[in-house]
PDB file of N, CA and C in Angstrom:
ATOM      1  N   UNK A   1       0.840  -1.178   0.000  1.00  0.00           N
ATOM      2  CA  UNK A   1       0.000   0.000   0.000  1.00  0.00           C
ATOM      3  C   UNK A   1       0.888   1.245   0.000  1.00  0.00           C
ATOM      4  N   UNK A   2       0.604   1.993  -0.946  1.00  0.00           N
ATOM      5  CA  UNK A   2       1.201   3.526  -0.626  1.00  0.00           C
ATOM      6  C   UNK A   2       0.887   4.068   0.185  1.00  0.00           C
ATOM      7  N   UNK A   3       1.259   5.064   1.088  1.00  0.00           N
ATOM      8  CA  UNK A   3       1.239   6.242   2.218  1.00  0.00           C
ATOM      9  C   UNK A   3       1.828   7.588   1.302  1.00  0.00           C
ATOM     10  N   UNK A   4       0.947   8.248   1.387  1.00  0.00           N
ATOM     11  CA  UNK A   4       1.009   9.655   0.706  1.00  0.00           C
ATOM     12  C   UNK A   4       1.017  10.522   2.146  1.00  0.00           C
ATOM     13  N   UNK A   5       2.528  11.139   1.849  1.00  0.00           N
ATOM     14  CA  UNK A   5       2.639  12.053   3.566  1.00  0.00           C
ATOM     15  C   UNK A   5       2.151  13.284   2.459  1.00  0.00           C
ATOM     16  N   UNK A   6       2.526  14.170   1.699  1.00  0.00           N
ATOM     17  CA  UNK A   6       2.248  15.194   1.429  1.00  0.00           C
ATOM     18  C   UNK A   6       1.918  15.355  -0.269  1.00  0.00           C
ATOM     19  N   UNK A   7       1.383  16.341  -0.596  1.00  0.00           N
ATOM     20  CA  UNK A   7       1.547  16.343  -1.898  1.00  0.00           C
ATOM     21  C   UNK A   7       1.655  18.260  -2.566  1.00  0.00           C
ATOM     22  N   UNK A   8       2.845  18.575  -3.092  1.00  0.00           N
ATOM     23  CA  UNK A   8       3.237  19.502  -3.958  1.00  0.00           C
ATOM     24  C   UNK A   8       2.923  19.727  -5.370  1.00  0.00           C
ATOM     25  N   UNK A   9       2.002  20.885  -5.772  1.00  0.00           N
ATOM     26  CA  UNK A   9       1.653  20.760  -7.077  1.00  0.00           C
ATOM     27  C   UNK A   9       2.645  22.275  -7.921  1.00  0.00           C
ATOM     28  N   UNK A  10       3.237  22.124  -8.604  1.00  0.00           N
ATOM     29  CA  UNK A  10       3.570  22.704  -9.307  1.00  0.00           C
ATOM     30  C   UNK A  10       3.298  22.551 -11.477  1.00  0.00           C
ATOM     31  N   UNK A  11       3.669  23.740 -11.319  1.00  0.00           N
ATOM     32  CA  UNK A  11       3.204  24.130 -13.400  1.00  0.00           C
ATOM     33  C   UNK A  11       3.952  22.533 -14.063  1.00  0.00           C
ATOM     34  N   UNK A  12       4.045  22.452 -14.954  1.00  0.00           N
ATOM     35  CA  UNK A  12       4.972  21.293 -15.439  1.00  0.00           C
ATOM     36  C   UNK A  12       6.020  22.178 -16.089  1.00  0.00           C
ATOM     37  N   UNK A  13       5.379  23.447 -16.921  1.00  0.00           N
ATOM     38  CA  UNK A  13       6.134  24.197 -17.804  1.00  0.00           C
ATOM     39  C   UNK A  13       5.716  25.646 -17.148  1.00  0.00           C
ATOM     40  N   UNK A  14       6.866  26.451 -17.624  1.00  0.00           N
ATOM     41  CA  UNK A  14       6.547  27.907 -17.298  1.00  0.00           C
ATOM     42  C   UNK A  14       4.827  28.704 -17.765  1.00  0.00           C
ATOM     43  N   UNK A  15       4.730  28.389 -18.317  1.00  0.00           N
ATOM     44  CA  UNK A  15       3.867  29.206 -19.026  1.00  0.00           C
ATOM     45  C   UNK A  15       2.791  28.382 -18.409  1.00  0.00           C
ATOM     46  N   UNK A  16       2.662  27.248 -17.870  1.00  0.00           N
ATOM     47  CA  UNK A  16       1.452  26.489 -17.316  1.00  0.00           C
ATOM     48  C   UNK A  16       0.638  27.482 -16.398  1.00  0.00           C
ATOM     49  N   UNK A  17       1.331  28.127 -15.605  1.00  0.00           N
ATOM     50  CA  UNK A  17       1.043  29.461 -14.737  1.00  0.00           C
ATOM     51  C   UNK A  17      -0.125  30.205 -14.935  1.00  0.00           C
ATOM     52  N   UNK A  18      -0.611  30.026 -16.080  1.00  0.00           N
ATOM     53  CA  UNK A  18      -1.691  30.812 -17.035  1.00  0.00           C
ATOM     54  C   UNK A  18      -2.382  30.353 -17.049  1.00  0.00           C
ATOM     55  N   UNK A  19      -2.307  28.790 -17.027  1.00  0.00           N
ATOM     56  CA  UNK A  19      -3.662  27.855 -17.342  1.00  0.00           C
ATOM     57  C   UNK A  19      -4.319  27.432 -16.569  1.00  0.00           C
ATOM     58  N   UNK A  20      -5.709  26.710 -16.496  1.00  0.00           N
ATOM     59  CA  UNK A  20      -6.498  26.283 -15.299  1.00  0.00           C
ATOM     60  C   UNK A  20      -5.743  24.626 -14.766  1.00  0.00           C
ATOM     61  N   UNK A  21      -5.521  24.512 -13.790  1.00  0.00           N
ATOM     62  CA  UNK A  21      -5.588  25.321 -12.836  1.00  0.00           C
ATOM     63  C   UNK A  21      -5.179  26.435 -11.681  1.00  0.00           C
ATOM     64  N   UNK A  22      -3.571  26.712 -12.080  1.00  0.00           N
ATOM     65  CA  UNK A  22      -3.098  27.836 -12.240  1.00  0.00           C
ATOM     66  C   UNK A  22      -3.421  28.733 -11.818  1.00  0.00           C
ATOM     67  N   UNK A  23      -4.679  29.004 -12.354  1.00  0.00           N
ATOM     68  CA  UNK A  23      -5.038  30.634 -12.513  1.00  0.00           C
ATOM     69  C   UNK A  23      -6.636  30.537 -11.110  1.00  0.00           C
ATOM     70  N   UNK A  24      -6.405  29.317 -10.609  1.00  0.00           N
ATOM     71  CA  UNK A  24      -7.580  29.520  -9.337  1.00  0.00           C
ATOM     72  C   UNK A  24      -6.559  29.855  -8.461  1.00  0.00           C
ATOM     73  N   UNK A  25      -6.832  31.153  -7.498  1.00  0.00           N
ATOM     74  CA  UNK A  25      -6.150  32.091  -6.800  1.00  0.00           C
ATOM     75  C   UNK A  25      -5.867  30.642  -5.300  1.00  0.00           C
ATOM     76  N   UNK A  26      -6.919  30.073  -5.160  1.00  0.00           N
ATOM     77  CA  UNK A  26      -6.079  29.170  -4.257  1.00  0.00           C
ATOM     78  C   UNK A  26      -5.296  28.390  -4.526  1.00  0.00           C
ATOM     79  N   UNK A  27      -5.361  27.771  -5.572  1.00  0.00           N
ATOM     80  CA  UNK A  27      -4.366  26.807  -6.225  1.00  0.00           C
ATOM     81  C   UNK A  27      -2.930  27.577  -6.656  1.00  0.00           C
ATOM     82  N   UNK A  28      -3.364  28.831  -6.986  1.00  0.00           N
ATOM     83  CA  UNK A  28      -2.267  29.567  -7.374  1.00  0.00           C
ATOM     84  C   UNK A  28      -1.236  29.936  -6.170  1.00  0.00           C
ATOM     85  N   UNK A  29      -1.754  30.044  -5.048  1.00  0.00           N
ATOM     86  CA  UNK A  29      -0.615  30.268  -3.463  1.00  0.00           C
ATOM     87  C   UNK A  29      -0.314  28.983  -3.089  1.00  0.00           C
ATOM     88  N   UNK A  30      -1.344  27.946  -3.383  1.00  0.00           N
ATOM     89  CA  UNK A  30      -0.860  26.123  -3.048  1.00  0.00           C
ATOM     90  C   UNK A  30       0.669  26.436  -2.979  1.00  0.00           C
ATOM     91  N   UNK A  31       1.392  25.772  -1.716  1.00  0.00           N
ATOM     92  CA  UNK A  31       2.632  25.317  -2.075  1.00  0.00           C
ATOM     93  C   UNK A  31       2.729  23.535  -1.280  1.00  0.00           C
ATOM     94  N   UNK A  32       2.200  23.665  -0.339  1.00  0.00           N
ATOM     95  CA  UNK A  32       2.464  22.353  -0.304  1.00  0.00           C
ATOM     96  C   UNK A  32       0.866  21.361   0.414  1.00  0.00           C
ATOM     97  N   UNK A  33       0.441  20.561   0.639  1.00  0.00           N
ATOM     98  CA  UNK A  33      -0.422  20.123   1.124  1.00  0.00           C
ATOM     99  C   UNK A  33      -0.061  18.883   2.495  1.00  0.00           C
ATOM    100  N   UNK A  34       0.261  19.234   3.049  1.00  0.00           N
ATOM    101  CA  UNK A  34       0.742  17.918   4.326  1.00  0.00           C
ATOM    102  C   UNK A  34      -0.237  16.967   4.981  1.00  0.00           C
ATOM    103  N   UNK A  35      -0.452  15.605   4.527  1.00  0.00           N
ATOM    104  CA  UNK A  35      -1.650  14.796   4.869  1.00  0.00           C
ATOM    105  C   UNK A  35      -1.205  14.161   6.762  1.00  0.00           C
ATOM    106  N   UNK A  36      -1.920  14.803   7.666  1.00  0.00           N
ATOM    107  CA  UNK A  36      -1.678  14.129   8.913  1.00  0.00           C
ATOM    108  C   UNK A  36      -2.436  13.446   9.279  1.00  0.00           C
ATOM    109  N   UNK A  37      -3.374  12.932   8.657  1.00  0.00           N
ATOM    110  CA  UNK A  37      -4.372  11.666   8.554  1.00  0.00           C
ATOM    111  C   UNK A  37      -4.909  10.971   7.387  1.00  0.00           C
ATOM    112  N   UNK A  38      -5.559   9.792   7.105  1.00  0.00           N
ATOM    113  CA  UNK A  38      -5.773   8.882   6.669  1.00  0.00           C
ATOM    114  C   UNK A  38      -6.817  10.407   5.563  1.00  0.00           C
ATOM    115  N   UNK A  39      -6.323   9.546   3.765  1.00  0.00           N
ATOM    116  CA  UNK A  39      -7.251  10.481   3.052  1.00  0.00           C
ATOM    117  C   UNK A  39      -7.325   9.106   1.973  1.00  0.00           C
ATOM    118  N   UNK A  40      -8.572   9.433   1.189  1.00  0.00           N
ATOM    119  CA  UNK A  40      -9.561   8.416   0.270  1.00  0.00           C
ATOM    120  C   UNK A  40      -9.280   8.811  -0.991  1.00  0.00           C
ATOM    121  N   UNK A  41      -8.887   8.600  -1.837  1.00  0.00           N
ATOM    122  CA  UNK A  41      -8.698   9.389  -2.932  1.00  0.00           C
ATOM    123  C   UNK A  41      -9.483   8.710  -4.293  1.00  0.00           C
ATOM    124  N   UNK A  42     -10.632   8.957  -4.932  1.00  0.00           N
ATOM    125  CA  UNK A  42     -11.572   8.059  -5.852  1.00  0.00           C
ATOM    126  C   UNK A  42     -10.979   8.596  -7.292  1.00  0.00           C
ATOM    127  N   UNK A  43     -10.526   7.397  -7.899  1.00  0.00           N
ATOM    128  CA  UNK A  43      -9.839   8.484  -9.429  1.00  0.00           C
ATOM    129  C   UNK A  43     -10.713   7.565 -10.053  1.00  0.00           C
ATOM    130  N   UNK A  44     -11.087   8.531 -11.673  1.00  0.00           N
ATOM    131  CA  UNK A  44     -11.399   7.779 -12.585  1.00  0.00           C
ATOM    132  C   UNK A  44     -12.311   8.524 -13.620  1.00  0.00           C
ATOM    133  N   UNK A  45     -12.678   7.888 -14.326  1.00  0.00           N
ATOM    134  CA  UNK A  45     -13.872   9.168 -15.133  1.00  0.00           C
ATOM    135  C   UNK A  45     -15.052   9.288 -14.908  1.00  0.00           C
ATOM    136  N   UNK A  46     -15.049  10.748 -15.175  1.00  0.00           N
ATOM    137  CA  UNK A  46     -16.506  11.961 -14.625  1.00  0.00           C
ATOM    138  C   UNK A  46     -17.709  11.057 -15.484  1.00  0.00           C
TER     139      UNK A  46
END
C-alpha cells in the first residue's frame, strides 16, 4: 500500500502558470499540502 505524507503541485512548464488550474487564486498560493491523517482518494472518469 502507498502512504502519501504530502503532496506539492507545481506548473509542469513555465507558461502552465496561465492555465487552469493555475489561474484559481487558491491553487495559485498552493505550495504544499501535508496529509496528517488517513485520506480516500476516488480516481477515474466523470
Amino acid at each position: 500500500m502507498i502512504h502519501l505524507q504530502s503532496l506539492t503541485l507545481r506548473p509542469f512548464l513555465e507558461s502552465d502558470i496561465n492555465d487552469f488550474p493555475f489561474t484559481v487564486p487558491i491553487i495559485h498560493s498552493l505550495q504544499e499540502i501535508k496529509f496528517t491523517s488517513p485520506v480516500t482518494f476516488f480516481v477515474g472518469e466523470n
